[in-house]
C-alpha atoms as a PDB file:
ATOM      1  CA  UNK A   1      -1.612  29.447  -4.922  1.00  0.00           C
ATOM      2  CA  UNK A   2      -1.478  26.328  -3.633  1.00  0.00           C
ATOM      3  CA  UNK A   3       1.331  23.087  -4.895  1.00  0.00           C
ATOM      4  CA  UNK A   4      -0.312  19.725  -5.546  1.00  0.00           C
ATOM      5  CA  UNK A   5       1.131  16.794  -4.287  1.00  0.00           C
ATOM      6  CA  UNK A   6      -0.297  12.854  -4.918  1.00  0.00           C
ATOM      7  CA  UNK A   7       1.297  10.576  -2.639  1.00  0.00           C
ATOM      8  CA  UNK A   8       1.005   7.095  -2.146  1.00  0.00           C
ATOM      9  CA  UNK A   9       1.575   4.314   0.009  1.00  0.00           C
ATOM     10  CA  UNK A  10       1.888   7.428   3.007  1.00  0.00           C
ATOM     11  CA  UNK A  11       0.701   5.654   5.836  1.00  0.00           C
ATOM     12  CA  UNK A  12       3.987   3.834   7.074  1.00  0.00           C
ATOM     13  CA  UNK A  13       7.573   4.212   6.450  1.00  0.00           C
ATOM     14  CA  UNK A  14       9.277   6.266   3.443  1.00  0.00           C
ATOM     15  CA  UNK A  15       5.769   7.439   2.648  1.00  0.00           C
ATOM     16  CA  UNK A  16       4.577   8.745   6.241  1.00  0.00           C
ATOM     17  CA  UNK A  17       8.383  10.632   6.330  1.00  0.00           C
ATOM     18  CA  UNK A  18       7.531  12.269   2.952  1.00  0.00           C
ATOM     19  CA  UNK A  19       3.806  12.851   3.966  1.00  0.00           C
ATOM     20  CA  UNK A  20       5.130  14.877   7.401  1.00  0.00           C
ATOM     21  CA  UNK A  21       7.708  16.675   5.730  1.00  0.00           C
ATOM     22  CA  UNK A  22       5.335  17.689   2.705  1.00  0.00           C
ATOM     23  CA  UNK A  23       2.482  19.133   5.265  1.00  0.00           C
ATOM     24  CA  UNK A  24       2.627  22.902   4.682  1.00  0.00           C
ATOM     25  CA  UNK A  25       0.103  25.389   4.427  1.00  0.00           C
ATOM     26  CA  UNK A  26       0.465  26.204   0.935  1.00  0.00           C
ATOM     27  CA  UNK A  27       0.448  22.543  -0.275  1.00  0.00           C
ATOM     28  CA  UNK A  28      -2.228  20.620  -1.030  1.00  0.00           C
ATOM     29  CA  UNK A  29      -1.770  16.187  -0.290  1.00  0.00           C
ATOM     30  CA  UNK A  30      -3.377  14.054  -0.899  1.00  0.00           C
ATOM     31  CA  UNK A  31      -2.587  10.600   0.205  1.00  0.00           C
ATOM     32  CA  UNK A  32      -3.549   7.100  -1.412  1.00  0.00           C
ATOM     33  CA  UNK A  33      -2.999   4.575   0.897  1.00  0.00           C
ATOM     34  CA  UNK A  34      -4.650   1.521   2.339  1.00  0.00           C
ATOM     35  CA  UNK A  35      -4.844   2.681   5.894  1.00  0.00           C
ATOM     36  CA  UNK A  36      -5.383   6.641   6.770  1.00  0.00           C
ATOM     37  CA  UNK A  37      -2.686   7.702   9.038  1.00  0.00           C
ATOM     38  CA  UNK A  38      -4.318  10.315  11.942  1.00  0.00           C
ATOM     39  CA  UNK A  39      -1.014  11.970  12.893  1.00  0.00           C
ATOM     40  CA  UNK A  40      -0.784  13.566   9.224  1.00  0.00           C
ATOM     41  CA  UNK A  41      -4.783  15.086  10.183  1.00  0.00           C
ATOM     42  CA  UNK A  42      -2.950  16.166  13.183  1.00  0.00           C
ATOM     43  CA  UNK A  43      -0.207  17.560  11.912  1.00  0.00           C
ATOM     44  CA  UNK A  44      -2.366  19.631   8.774  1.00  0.00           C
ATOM     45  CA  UNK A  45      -4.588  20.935  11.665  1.00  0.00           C
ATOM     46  CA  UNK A  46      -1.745  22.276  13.727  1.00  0.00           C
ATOM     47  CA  UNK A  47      -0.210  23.860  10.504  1.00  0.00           C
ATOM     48  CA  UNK A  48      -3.594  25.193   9.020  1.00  0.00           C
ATOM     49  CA  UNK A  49      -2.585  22.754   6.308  1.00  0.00           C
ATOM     50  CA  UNK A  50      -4.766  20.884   3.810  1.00  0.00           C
ATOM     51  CA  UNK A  51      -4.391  16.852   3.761  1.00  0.00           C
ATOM     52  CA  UNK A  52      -6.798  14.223   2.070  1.00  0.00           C
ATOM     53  CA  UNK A  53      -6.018  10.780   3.176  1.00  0.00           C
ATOM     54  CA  UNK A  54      -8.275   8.328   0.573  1.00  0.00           C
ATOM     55  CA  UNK A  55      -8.646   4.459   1.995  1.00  0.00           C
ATOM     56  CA  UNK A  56      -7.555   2.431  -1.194  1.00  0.00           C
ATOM     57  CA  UNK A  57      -6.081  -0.701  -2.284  1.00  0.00           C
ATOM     58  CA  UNK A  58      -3.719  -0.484  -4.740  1.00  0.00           C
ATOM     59  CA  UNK A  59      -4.051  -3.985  -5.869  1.00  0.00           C
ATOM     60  CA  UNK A  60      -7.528  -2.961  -7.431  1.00  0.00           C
ATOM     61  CA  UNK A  61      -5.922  -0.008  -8.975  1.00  0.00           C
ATOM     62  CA  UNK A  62      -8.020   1.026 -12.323  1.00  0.00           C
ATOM     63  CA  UNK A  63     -11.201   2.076  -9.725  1.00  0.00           C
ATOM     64  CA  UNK A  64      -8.208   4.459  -7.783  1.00  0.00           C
ATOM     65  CA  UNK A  65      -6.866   5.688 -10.987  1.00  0.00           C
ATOM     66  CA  UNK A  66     -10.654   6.605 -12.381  1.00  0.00           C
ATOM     67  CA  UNK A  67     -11.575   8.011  -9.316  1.00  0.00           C
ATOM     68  CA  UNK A  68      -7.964  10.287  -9.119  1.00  0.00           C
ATOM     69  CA  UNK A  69      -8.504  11.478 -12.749  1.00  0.00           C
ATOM     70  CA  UNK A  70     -12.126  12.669 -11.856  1.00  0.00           C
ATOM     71  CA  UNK A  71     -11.106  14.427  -8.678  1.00  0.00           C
ATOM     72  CA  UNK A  72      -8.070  16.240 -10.714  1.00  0.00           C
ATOM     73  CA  UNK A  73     -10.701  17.298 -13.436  1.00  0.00           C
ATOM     74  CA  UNK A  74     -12.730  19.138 -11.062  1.00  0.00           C
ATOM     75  CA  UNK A  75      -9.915  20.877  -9.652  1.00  0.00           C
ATOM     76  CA  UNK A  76      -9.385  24.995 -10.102  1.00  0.00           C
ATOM     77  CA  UNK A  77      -6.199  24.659 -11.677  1.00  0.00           C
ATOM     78  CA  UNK A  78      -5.677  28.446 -12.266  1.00  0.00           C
ATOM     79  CA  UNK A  79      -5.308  27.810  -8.148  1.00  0.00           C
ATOM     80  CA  UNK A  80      -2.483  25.310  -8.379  1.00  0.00           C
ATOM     81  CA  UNK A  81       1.034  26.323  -8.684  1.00  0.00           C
ATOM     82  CA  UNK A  82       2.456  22.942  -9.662  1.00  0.00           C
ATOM     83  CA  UNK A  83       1.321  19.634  -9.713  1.00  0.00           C
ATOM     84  CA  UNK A  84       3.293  16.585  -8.186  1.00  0.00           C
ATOM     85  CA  UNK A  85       2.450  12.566  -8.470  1.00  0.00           C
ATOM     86  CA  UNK A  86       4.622  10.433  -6.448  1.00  0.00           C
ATOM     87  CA  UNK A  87       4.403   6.871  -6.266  1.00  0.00           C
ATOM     88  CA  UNK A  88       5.761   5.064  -3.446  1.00  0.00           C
ATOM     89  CA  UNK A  89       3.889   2.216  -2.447  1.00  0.00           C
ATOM     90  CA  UNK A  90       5.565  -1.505  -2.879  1.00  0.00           C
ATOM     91  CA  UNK A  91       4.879  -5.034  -1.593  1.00  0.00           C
ATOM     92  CA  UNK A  92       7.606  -7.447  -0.647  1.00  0.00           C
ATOM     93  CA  UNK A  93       6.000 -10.609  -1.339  1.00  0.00           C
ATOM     94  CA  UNK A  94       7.005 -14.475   0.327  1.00  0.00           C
ATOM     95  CA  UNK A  95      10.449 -14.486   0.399  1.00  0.00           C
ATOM     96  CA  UNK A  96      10.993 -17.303  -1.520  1.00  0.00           C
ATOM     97  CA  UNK A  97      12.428 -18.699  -4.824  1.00  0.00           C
ATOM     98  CA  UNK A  98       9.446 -17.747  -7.568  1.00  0.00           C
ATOM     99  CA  UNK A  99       7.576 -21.505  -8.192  1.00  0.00           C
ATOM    100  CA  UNK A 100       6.898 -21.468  -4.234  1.00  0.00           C
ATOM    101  CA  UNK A 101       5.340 -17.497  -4.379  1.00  0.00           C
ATOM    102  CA  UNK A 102       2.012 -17.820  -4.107  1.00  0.00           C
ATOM    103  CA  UNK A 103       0.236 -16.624  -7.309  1.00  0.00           C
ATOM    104  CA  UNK A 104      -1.754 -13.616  -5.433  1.00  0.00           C
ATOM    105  CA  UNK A 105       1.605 -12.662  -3.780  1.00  0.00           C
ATOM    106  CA  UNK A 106       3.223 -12.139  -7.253  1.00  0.00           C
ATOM    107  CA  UNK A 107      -0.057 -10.969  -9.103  1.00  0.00           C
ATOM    108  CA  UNK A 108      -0.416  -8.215  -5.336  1.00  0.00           C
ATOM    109  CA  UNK A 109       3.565  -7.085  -5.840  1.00  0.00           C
ATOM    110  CA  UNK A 110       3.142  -6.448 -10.168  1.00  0.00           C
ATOM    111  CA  UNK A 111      -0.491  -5.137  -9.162  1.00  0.00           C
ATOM    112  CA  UNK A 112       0.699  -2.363  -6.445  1.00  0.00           C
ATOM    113  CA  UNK A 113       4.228  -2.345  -7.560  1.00  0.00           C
ATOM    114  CA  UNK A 114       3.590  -1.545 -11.327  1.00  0.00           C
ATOM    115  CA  UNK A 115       0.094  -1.659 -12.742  1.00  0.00           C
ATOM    116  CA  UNK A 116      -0.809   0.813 -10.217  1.00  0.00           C
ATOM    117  CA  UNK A 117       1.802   3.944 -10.620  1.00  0.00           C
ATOM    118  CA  UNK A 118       1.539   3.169 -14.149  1.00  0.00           C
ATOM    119  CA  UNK A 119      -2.396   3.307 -13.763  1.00  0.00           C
ATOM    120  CA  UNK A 120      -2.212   6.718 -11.639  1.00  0.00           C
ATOM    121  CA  UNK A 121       0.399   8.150 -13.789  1.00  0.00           C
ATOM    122  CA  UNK A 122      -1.539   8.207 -16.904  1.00  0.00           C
ATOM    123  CA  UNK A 123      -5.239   9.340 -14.974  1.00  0.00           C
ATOM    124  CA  UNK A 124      -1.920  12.286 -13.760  1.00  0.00           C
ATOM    125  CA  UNK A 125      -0.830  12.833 -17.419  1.00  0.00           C
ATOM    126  CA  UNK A 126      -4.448  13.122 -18.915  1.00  0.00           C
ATOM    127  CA  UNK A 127      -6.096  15.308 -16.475  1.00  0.00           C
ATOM    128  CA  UNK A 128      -3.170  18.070 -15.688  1.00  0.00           C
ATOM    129  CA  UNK A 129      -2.311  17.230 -19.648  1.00  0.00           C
ATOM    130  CA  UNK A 130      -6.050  18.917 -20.086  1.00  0.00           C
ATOM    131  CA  UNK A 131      -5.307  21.750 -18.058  1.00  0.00           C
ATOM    132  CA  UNK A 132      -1.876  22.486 -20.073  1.00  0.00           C
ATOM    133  CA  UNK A 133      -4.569  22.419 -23.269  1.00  0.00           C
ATOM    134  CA  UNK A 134      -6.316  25.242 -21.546  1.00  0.00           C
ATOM    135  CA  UNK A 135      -3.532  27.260 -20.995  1.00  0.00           C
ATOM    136  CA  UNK A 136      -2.007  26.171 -17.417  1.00  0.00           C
ATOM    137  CA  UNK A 137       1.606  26.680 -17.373  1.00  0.00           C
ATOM    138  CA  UNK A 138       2.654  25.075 -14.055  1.00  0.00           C
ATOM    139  CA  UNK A 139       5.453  22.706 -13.704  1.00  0.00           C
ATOM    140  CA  UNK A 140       4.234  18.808 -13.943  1.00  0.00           C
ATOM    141  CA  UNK A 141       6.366  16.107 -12.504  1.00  0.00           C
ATOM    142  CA  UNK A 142       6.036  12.110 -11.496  1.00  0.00           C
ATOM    143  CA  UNK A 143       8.544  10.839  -8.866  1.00  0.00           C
ATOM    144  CA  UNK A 144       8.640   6.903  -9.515  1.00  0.00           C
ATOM    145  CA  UNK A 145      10.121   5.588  -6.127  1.00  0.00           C
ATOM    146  CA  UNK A 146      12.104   2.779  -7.449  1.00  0.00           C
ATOM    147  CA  UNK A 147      14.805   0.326  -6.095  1.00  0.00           C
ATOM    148  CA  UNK A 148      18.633  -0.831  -6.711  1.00  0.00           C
ATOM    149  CA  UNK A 149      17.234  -4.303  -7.214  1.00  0.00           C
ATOM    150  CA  UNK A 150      15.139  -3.028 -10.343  1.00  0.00           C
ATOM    151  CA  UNK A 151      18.730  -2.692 -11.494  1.00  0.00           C
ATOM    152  CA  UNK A 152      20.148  -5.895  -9.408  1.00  0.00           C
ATOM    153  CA  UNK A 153      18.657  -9.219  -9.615  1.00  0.00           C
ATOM    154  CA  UNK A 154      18.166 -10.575  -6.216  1.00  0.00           C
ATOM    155  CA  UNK A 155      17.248 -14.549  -5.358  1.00  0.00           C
ATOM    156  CA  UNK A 156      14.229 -14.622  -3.755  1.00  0.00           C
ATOM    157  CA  UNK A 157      12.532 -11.993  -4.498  1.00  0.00           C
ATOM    158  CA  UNK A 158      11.258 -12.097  -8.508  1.00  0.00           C
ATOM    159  CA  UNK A 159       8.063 -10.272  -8.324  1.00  0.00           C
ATOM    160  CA  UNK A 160       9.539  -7.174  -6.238  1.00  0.00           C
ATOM    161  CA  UNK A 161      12.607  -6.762  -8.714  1.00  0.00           C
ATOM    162  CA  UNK A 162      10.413  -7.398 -11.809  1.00  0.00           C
ATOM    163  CA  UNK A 163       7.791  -4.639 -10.792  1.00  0.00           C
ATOM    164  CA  UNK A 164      10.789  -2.137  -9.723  1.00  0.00           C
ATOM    165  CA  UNK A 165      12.421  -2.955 -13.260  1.00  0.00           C
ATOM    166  CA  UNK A 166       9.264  -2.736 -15.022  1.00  0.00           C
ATOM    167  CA  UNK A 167       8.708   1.276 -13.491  1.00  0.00           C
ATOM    168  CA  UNK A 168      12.439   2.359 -14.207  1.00  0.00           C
ATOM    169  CA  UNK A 169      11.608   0.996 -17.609  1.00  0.00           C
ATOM    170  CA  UNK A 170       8.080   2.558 -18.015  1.00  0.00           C
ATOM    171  CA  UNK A 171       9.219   5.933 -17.043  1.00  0.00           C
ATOM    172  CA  UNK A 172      12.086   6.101 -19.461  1.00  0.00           C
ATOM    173  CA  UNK A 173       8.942   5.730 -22.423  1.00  0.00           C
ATOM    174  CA  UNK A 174       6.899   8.273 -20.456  1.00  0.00           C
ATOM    175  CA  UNK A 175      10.165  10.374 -19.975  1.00  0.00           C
ATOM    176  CA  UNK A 176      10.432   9.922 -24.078  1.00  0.00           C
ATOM    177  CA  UNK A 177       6.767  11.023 -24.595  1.00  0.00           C
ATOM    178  CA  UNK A 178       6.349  13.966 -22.480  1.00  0.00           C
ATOM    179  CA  UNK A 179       9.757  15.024 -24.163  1.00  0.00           C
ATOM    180  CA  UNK A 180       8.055  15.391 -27.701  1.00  0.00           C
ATOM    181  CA  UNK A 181       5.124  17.415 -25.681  1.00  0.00           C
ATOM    182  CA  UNK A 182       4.799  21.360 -25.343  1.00  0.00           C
ATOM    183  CA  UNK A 183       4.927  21.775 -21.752  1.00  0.00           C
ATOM    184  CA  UNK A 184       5.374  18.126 -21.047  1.00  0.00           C
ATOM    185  CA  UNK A 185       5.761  16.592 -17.318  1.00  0.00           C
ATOM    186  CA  UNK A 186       9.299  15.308 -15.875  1.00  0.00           C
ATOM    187  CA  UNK A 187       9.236  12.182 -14.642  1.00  0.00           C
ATOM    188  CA  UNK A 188      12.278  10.293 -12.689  1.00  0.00           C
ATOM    189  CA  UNK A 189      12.052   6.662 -11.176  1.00  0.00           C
ATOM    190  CA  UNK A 190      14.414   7.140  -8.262  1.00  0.00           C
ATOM    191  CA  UNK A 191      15.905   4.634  -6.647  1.00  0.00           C
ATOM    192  CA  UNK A 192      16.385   5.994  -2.341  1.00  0.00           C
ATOM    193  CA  UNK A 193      19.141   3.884  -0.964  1.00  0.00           C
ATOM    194  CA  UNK A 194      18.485   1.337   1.664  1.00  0.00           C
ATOM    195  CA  UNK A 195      16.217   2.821   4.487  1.00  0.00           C
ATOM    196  CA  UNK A 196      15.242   1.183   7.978  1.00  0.00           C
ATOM    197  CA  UNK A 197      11.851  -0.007   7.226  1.00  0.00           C
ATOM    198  CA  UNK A 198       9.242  -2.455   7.551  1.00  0.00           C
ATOM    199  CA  UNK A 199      10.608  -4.127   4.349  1.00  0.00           C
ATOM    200  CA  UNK A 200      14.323  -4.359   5.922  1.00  0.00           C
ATOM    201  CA  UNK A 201      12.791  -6.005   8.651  1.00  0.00           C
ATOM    202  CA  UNK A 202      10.704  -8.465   6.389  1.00  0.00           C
ATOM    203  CA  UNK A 203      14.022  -9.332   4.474  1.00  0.00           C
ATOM    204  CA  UNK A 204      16.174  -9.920   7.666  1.00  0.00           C
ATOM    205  CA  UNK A 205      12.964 -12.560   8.976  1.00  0.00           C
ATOM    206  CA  UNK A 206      14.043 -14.298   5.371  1.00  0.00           C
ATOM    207  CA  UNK A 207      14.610 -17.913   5.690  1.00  0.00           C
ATOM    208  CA  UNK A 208      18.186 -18.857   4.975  1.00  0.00           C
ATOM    209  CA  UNK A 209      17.363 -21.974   3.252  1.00  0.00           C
ATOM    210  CA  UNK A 210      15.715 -20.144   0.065  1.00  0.00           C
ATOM    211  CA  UNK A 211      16.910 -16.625   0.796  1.00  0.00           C
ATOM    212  CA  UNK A 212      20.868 -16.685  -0.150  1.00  0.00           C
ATOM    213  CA  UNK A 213      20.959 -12.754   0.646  1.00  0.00           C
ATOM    214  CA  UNK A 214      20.007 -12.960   3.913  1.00  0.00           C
ATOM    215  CA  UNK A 215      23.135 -12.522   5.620  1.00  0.00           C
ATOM    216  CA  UNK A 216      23.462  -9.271   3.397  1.00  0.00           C
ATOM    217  CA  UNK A 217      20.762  -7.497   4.948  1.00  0.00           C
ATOM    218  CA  UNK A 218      21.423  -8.563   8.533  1.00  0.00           C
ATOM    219  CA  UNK A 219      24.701  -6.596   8.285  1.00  0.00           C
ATOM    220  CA  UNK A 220      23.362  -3.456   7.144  1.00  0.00           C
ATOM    221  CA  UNK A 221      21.868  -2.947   9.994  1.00  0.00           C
ATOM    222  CA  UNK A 222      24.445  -4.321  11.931  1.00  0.00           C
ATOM    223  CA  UNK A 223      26.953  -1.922  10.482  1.00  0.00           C
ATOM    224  CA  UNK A 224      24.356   0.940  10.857  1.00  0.00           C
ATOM    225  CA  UNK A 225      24.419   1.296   6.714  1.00  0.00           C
ATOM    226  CA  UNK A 226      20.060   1.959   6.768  1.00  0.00           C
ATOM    227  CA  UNK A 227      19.028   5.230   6.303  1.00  0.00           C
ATOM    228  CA  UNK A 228      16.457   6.845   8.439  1.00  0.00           C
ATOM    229  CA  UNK A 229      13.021   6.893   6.735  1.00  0.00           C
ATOM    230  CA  UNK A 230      13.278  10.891   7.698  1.00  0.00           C
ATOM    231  CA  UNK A 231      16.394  11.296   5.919  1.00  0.00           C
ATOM    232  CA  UNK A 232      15.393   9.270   3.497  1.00  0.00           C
ATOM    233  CA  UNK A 233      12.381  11.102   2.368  1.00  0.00           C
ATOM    234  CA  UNK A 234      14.363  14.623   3.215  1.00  0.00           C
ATOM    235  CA  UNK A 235      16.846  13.276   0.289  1.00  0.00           C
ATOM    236  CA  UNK A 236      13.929  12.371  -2.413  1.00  0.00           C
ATOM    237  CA  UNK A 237      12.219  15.676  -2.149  1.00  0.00           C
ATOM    238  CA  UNK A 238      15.015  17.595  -2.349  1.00  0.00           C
ATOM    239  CA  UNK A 239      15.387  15.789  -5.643  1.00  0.00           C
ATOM    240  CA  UNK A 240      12.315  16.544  -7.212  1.00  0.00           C
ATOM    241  CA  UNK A 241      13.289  20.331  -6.277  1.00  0.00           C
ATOM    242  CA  UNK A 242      16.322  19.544  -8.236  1.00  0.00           C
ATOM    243  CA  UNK A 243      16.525  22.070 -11.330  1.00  0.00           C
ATOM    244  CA  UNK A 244      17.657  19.261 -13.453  1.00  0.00           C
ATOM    245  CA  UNK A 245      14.554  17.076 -12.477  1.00  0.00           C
ATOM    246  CA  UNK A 246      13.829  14.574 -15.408  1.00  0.00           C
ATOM    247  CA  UNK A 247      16.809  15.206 -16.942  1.00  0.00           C
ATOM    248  CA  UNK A 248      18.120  11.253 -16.464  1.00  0.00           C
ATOM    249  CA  UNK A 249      14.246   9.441 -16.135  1.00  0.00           C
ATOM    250  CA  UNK A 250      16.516   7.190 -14.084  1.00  0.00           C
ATOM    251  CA  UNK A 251      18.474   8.132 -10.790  1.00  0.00           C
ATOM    252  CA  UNK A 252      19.741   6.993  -7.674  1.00  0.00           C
ATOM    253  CA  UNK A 253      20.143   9.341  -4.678  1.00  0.00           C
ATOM    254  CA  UNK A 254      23.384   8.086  -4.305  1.00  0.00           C
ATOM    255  CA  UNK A 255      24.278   9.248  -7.015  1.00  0.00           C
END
């Protein structure tokens, strides 16, 4: 038997860590992402692994969705020994106060940010919810990869805190509706620290004049306070192995 894993946004940085580290030979990934990534073909080869890597945009997500709750309809899911949807991918739009972000920056960040897991999550919940109906007993989970500024308001960056709000606050309802289920999924929205990234990099280019955090995120890296992306990922998988998993539908690995 095989353990299904969705991943998204597993192309670059906290997602390509979690995609290498969940490459085994009794998993089966698949990867939503806007680029495919060759090392992770690479790396499945080498491990007599199995990795799909689907092209997508995530800002278009209802075509993604319908096309993931298709493919998970057709699976054999006597086969599967647990099924796993983790949503990871994010946009940092402009860095800039919200009435100069340009309107497809904010409409791409709520798009990718929130319509999309939200989107994938229920195509997740109604397919694998069909094979509970028809007697699968495997454990169902969503791992909502969330943010500390969904839970701290940050100048400058509206659209990124409002879509990282609005998925703590989505999986709380889901949390409340797979509770009243038999054999309902576990979902978290889990916030993973502050990891040396692309988007660290983005926020440290800010420009001082409309970004009064700036200085903030120039000295975590000064002080060496980022998190590898390796350790990073090595800390949120470990927490969906947690036994407690979905216990609190919101969590920080920092506890």
């Amino acid at each position: 038997m095989q353990d299904l894993v969705i991943l998204t946004g597993a192309s670059r940085g906290l997602g390509l860590a979690m995609a290498r580290q969940l490459v085994a030979p009794d998993r089966l990934l698949l990867c939503l992402s806007r680029h495919t990534n060759p090392e992770l073909d690479t790396l499945a080869q080498a491990q007599g692994a199995t990795v799909l890597q689907w092209p997508v945009d995530l800002a278009d997500p209802a075509p993604v969705a319908a096309r993931l709750q298709q493919w998970l309809s057709q699976l054999d899911a006597p086969s599967l020994a647990s099924a796993t949807l983790i949503n990871n991918a994010g946009v940092i739009p402009e860095i800039t106060p919200l009435e100069h972000c340009p309107p497809d920056g904010i409409a791409r960040a709520l798009r990718v940010g929130l319509e999309a897991p939200m989107l994938l999550t229920a195509a997740f919940l109604n397919a694998s919810g069909a094979w509970v109906d028809a007697g699968w007993r495997g454990p169902r989970k969503v791992l909502n990869i969330s943010s500390g500024l969904g839970r701290r308001a940050m100048a400058a960056q509206a659209p990124y805190c409002a879509a990282k709000a609005g998925m703590d606050h989505f999986s709380r309802c889901v949390a409340l509706d797979e509770a009243r289920r038999e054999h309902g999924a576990r979902i978290v929205s889990l916030a993973p620290g502050v990891i040396d990234t692309d988007m660290q990099t983005q926020l440290r280019a800010g420009d001082p004049a409309g970004f009064p955090d700036l200085q903030r995120f120039v000295e975590l890296q000064r002080q060496q306070q980022l998190t590898s992306p390796e350790d990073a990922a090595a800390q949120v998988l470990a927490w969906l192995q947690r036994p407690d998993f979905g216990g609190e539908p919101v969590a920080d690995v920092r506890g």
